[in-house]
C-alpha atoms as a PDB file:
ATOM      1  CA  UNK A   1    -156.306-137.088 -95.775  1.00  0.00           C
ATOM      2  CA  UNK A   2    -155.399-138.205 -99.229  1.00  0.00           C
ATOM      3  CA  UNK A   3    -152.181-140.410 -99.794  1.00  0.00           C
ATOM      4  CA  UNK A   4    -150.849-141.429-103.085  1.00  0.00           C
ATOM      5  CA  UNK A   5    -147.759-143.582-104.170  1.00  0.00           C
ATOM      6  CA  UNK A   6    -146.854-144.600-107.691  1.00  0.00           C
ATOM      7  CA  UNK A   7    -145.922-148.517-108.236  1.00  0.00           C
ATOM      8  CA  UNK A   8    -145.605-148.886-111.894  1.00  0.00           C
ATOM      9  CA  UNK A   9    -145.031-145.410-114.607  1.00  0.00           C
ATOM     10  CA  UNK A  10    -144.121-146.590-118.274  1.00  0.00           C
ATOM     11  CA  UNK A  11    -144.876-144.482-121.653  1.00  0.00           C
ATOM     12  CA  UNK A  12    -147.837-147.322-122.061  1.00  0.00           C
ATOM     13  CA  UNK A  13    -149.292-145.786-118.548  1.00  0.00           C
ATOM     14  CA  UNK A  14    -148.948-146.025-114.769  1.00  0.00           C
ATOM     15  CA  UNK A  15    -150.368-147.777-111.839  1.00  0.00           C
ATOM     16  CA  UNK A  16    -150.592-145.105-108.585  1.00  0.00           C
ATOM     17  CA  UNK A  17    -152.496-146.513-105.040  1.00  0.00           C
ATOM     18  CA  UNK A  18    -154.380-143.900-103.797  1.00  0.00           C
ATOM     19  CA  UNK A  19    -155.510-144.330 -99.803  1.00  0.00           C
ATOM     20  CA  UNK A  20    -158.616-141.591 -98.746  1.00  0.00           C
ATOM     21  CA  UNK A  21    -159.763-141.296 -95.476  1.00  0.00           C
ATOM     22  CA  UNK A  22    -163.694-141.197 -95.348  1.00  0.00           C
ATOM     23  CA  UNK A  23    -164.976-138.012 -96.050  1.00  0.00           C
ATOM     24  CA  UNK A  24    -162.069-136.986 -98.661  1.00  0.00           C
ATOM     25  CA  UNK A  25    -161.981-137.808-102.458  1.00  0.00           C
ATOM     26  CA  UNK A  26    -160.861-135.996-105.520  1.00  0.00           C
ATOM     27  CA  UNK A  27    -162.744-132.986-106.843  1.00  0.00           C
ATOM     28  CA  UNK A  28    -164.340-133.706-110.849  1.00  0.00           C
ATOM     29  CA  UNK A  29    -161.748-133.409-113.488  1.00  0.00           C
ATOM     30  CA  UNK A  30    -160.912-134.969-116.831  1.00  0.00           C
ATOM     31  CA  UNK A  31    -157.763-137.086-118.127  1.00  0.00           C
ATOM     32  CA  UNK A  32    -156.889-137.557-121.370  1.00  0.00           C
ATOM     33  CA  UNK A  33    -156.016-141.417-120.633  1.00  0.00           C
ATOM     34  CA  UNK A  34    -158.110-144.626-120.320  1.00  0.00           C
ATOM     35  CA  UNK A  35    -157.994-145.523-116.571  1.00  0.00           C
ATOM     36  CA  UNK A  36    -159.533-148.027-114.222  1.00  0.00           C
ATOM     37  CA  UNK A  37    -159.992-148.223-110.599  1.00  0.00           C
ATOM     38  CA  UNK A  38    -160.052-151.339-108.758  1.00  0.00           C
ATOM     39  CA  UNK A  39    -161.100-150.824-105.091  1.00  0.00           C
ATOM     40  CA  UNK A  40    -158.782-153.278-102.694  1.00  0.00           C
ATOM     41  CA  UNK A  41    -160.568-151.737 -99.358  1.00  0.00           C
ATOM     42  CA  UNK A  42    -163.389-149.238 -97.943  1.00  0.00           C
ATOM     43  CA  UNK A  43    -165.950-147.758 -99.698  1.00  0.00           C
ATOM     44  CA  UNK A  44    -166.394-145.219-102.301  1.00  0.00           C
ATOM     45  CA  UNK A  45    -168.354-143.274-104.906  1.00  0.00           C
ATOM     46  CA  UNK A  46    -167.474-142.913-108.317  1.00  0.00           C
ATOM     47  CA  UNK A  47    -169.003-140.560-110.391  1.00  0.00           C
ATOM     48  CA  UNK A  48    -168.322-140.743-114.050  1.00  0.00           C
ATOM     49  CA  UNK A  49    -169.693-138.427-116.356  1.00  0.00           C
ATOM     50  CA  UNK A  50    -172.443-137.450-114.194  1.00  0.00           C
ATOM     51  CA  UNK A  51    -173.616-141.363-112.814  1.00  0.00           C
ATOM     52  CA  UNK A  52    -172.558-141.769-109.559  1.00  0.00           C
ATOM     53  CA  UNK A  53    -171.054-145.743-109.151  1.00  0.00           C
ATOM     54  CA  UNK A  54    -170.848-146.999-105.620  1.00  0.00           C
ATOM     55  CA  UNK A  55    -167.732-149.541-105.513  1.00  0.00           C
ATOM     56  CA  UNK A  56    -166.748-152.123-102.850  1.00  0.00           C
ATOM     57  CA  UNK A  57    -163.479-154.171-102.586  1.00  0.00           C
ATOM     58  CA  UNK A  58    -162.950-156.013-105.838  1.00  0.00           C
ATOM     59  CA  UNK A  59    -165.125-153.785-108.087  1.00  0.00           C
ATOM     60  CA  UNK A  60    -162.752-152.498-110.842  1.00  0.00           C
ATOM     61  CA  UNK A  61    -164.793-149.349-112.859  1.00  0.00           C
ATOM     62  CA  UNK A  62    -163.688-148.044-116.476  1.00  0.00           C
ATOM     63  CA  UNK A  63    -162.824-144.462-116.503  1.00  0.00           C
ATOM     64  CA  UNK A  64    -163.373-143.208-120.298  1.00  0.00           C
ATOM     65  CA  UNK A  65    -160.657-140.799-121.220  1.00  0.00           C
ATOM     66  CA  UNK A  66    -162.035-137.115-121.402  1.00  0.00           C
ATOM     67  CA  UNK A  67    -164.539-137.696-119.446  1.00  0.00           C
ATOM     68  CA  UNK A  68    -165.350-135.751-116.059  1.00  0.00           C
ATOM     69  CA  UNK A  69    -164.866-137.986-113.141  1.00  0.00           C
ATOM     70  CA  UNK A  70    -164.831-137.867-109.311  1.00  0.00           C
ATOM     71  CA  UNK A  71    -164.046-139.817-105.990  1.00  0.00           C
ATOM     72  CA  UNK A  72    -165.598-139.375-102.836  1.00  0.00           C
ATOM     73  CA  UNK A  73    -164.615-142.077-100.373  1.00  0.00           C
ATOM     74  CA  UNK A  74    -167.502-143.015 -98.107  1.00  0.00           C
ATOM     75  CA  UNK A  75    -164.854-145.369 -95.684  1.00  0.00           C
ATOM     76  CA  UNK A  76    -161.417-145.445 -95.206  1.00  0.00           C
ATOM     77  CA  UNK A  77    -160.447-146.974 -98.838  1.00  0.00           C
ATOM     78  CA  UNK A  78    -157.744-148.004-100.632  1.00  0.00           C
ATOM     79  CA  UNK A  79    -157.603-147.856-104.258  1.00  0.00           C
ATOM     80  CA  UNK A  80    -155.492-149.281-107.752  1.00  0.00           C
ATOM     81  CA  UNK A  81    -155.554-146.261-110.638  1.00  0.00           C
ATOM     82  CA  UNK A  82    -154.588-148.300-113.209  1.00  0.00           C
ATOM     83  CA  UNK A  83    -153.994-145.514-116.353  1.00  0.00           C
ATOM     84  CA  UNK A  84    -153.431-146.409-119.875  1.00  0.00           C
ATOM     85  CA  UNK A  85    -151.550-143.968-122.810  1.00  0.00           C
ATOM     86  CA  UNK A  86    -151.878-144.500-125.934  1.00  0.00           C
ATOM     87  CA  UNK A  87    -148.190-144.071-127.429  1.00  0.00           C
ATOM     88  CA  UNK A  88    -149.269-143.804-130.811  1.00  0.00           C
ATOM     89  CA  UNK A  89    -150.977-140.675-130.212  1.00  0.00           C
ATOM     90  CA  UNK A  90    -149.249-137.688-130.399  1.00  0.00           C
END
Protein backbone atom coordinates (compact mmCIF):
# COMPACT_ATOMS: atom_id res chain seq x y z
CA UNK A 1 0.00 0.00 0.00
CA UNK A 2 0.64 3.68 0.24
CA UNK A 3 1.59 5.28 3.72
CA UNK A 4 1.99 8.89 4.36
CA UNK A 5 2.92 10.96 7.56
CA UNK A 6 3.46 14.69 7.75
CA UNK A 7 6.80 15.91 9.71
CA UNK A 8 6.93 19.55 9.12
CA UNK A 9 3.39 21.88 7.78
CA UNK A 10 4.08 25.78 7.99
CA UNK A 11 2.26 28.59 5.71
CA UNK A 12 5.93 28.59 3.83
CA UNK A 13 5.09 24.67 2.97
CA UNK A 14 5.31 21.15 4.39
CA UNK A 15 7.53 18.19 4.46
CA UNK A 16 5.19 14.69 4.28
CA UNK A 17 7.27 10.98 3.98
CA UNK A 18 5.50 9.01 1.76
CA UNK A 19 6.41 4.94 1.97
CA UNK A 20 4.93 2.83 -1.45
CA UNK A 21 5.15 -0.63 -1.69
CA UNK A 22 6.41 -1.74 -5.25
CA UNK A 23 3.84 -1.76 -7.63
CA UNK A 24 1.80 1.35 -6.04
CA UNK A 25 2.43 5.12 -6.73
CA UNK A 26 0.25 8.12 -7.13
CA UNK A 27 -1.96 8.57 -10.17
CA UNK A 28 -0.86 12.12 -12.48
CA UNK A 29 -2.10 15.26 -10.94
CA UNK A 30 -1.02 18.87 -10.59
CA UNK A 31 -0.15 21.14 -7.40
CA UNK A 32 -0.10 24.53 -7.34
CA UNK A 33 3.24 24.50 -5.10
CA UNK A 34 6.98 24.07 -5.88
CA UNK A 35 7.89 20.60 -4.46
CA UNK A 36 10.84 18.26 -4.41
CA UNK A 37 11.29 14.69 -3.78
CA UNK A 38 14.29 13.27 -2.32
CA UNK A 39 14.27 9.43 -2.44
CA UNK A 40 15.85 7.99 1.10
CA UNK A 41 15.11 4.15 -0.11
CA UNK A 42 13.77 1.80 -3.08
CA UNK A 43 13.21 2.68 -6.36
CA UNK A 44 10.91 4.77 -8.29
CA UNK A 45 9.68 6.56 -11.41
CA UNK A 46 8.94 10.01 -11.65
CA UNK A 47 7.19 11.35 -14.36
CA UNK A 48 7.02 15.06 -14.68
CA UNK A 49 5.25 16.66 -17.30
CA UNK A 50 5.34 13.79 -19.52
CA UNK A 51 9.46 12.64 -18.95
CA UNK A 52 9.57 9.82 -16.97
CA UNK A 53 12.80 10.27 -14.21
CA UNK A 54 14.01 7.08 -12.66
CA UNK A 55 15.33 8.05 -8.98
CA UNK A 56 17.49 6.04 -6.53
CA UNK A 57 18.30 6.83 -2.84
CA UNK A 58 19.75 10.31 -2.65
CA UNK A 59 18.34 11.67 -5.95
CA UNK A 60 16.24 14.75 -4.96
CA UNK A 61 13.93 15.81 -8.38
CA UNK A 62 12.22 19.41 -8.78
CA UNK A 63 8.56 19.22 -9.17
CA UNK A 64 7.46 22.58 -11.10
CA UNK A 65 4.24 23.85 -9.67
CA UNK A 66 1.25 23.24 -12.16
CA UNK A 67 2.71 20.81 -13.71
CA UNK A 68 1.26 17.13 -14.15
CA UNK A 69 3.28 14.70 -12.19
CA UNK A 70 3.26 11.01 -11.16
CA UNK A 71 4.92 8.25 -8.91
CA UNK A 72 5.13 4.78 -9.61
CA UNK A 73 7.40 2.98 -7.17
CA UNK A 74 9.34 0.20 -8.87
CA UNK A 75 10.71 -1.20 -5.05
CA UNK A 76 9.62 -0.80 -1.78
CA UNK A 77 10.61 3.11 -1.39
CA UNK A 78 10.60 5.63 0.90
CA UNK A 79 10.31 9.13 0.00
CA UNK A 80 10.82 13.18 1.42
CA UNK A 81 7.92 15.58 -0.40
CA UNK A 82 9.43 18.54 0.44
CA UNK A 83 6.52 21.37 -0.78
CA UNK A 84 7.06 25.00 -0.94
CA UNK A 85 4.04 28.00 -0.82
CA UNK A 86 4.56 30.99 -1.80
CA UNK A 87 2.85 33.28 1.00
CA UNK A 88 2.87 36.24 -0.98
CA UNK A 89 0.53 34.86 -3.38
CA UNK A 90 -2.87 35.11 -2.83
Amino acid sequence: GIASHILAKTGAGNMTLFAFDAGQGLTEHTSPFEAFIIVLEGDVTLTIGGAAVHAMPGTVTRMPANVAHAVDAIRASRLLLVMLRDRTAS
